[in-house]
N, C-alpha and C. Protein backbone atom coordinates (compact mmCIF):
# COMPACT_ATOMS: atom_id res chain seq x y z
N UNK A 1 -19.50 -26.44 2.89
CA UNK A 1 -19.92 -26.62 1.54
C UNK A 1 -18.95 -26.04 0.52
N UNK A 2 -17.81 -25.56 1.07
CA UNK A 2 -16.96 -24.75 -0.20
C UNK A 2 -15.62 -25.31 -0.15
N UNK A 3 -14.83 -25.71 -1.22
CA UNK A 3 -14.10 -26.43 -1.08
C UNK A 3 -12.82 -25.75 -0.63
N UNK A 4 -12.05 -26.34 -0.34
CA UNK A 4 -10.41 -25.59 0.87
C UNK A 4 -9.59 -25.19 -0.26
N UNK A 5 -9.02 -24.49 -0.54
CA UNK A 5 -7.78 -23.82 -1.51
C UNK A 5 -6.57 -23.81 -0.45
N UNK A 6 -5.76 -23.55 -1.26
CA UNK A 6 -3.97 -23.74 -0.76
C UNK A 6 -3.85 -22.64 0.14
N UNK A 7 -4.44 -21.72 -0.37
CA UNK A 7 -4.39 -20.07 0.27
C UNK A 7 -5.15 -19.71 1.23
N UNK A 8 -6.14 -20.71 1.47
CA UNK A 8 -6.92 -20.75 2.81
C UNK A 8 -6.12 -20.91 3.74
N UNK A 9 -5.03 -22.03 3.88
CA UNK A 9 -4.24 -22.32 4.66
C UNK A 9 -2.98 -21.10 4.95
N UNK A 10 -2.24 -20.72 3.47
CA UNK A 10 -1.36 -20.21 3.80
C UNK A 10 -1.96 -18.41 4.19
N UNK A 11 -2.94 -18.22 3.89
CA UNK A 11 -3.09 -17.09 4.03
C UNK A 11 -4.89 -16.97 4.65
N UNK A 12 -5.11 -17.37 5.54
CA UNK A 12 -6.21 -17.14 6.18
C UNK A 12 -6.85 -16.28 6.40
N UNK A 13 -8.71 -16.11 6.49
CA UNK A 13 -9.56 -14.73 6.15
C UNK A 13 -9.27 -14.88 8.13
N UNK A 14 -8.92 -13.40 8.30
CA UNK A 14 -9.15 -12.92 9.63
C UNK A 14 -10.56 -12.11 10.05
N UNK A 15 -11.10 -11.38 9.16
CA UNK A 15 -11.85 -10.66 9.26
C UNK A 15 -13.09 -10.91 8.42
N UNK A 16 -14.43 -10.64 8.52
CA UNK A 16 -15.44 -10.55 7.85
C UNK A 16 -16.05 -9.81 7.98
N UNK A 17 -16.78 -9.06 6.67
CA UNK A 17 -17.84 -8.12 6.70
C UNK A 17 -18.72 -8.00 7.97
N UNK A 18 -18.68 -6.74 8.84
CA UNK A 18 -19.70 -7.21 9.83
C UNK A 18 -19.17 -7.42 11.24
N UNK A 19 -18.33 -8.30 11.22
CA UNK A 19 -17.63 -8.91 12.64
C UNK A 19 -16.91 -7.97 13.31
N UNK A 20 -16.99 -7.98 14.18
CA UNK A 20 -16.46 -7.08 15.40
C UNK A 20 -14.88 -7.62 15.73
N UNK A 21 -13.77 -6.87 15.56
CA UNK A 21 -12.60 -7.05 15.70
C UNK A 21 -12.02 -6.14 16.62
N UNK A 22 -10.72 -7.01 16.95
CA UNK A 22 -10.32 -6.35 18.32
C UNK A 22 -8.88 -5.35 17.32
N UNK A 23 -8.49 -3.79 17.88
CA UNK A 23 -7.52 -3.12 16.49
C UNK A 23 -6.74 -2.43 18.07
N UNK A 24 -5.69 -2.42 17.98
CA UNK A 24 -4.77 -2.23 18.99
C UNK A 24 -4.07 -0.94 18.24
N UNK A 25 -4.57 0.38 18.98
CA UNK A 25 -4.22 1.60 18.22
C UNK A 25 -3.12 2.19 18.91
N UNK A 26 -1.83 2.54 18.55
CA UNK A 26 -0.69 2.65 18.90
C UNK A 26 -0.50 3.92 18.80
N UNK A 27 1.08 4.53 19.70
CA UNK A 27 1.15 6.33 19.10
C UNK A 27 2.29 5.87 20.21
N UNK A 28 3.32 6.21 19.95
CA UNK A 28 4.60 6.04 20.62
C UNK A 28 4.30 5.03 21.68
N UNK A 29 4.76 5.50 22.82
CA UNK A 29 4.68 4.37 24.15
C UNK A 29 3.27 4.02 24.63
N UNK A 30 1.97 4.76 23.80
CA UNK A 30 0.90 4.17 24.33
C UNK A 30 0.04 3.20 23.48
N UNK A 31 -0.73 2.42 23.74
CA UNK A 31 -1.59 1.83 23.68
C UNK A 31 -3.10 1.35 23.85
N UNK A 32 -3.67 1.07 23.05
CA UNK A 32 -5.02 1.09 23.19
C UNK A 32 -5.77 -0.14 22.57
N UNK A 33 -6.48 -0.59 23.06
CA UNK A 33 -7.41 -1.94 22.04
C UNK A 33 -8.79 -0.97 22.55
N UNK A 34 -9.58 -1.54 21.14
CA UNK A 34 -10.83 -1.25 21.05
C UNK A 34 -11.55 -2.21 19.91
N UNK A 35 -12.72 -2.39 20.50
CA UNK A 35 -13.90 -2.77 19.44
C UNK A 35 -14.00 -2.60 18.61
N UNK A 36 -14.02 -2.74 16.90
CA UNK A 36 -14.38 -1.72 15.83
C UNK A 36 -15.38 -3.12 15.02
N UNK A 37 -15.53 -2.34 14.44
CA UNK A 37 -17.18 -3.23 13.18
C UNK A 37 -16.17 -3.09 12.26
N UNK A 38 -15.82 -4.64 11.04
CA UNK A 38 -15.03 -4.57 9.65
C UNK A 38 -15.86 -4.16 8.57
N UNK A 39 -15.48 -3.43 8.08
CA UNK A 39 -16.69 -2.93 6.49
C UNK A 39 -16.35 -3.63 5.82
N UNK A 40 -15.22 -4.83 5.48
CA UNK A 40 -14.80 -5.27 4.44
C UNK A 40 -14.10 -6.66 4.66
N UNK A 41 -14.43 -7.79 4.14
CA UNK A 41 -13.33 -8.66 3.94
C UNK A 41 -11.75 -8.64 4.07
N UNK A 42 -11.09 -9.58 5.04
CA UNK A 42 -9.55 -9.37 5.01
C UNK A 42 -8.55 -10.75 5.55
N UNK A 43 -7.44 -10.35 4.56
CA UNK A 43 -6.83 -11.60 5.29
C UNK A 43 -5.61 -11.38 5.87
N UNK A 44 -4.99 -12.08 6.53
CA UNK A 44 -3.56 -11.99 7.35
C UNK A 44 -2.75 -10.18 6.59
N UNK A 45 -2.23 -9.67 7.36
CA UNK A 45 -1.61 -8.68 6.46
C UNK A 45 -2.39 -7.51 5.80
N UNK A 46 -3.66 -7.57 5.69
CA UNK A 46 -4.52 -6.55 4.49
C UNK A 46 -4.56 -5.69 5.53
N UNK A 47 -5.08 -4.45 4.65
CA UNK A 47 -5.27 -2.95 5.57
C UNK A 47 -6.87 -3.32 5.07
N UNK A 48 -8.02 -3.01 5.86
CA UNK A 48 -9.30 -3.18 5.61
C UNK A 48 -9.50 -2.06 6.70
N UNK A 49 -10.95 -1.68 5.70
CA UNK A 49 -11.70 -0.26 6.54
C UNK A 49 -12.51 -0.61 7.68
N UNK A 50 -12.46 -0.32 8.89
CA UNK A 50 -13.25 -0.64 10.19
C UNK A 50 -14.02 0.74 10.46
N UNK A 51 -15.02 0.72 11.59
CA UNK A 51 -15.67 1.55 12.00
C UNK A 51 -15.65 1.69 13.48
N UNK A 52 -15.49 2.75 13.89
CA UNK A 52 -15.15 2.74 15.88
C UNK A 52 -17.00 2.42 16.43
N UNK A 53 -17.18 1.45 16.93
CA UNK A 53 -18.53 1.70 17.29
C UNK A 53 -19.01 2.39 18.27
N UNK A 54 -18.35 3.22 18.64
CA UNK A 54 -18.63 4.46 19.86
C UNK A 54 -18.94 5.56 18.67
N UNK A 55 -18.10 5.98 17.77
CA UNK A 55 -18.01 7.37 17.08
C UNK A 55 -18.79 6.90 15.87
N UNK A 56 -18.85 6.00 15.60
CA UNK A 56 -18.78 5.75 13.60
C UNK A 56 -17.90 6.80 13.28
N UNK A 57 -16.91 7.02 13.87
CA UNK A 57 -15.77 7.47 12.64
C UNK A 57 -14.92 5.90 12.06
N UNK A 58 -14.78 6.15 10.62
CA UNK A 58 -14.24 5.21 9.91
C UNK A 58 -12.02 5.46 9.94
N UNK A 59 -11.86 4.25 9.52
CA UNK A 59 -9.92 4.36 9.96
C UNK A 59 -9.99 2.81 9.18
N UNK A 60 -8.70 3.05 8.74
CA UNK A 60 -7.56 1.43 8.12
C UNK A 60 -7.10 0.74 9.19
N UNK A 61 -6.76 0.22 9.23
CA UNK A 61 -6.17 -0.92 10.15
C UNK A 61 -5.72 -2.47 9.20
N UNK A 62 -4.44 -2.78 9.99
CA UNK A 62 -3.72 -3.92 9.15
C UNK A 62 -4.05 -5.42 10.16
N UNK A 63 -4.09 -6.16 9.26
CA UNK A 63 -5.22 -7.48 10.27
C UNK A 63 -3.73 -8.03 10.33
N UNK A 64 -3.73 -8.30 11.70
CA UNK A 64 -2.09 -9.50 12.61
C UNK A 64 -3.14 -10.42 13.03
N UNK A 65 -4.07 -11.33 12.97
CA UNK A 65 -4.62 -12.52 13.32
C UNK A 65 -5.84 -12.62 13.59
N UNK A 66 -6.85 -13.72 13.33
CA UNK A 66 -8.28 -13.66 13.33
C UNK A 66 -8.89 -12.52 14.65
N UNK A 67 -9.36 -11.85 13.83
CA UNK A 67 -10.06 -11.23 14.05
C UNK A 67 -9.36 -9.95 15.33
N UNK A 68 -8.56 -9.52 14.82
CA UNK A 68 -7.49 -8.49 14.87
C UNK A 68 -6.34 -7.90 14.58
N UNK A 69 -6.37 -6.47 14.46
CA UNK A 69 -5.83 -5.50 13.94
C UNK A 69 -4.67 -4.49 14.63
N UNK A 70 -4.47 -3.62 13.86
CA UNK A 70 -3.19 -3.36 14.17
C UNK A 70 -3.02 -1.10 13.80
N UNK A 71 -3.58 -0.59 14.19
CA UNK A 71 -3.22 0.95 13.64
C UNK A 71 -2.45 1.83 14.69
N UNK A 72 -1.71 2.27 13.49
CA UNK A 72 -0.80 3.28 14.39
C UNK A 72 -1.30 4.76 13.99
N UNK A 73 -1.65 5.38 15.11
CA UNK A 73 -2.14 6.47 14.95
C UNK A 73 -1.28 7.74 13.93
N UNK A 74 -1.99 8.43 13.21
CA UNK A 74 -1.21 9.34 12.19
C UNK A 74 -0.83 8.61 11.10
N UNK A 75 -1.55 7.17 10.48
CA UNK A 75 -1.59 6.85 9.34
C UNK A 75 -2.72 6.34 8.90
């Protein structure tokens, strides 16, 4: 029901309020993916606030493609 904009295309929503995204948390040579809940709207590139759903501790994370993220630990 909503009509398509230019920027839908070039710049696509990865994330939605709510949705469970996959955030690949980095720290030199290691690695980690985890679950987190998005608090906020986001598209390709944005830093948006997530929630760990084990802790509810809250963290930024930068969205690299529907419906995942990207944090490097110590920022």
């Amino acid at each position: 029901g909503e009509l398509l904009r230019k920027s839908d295309l070039l710049n696509p929503v990865c994330a939605r309020r709510g949705q469970v995204i996959w955030v690949t948390c980095m720290s030199g040579g290691l690695s980690v993916k985890l679950a987190v809940n998005a608090l906020e709207n986001g598209r390709l590139g944005d830093s948006i606030r997530v929630q760990n759903r084990a802790s509810n501790k809250e963290f930024s994370v930068e969205l690299t493609g529907p419906k995942q993220g990207m944090h490097r630990l110590g920022s």
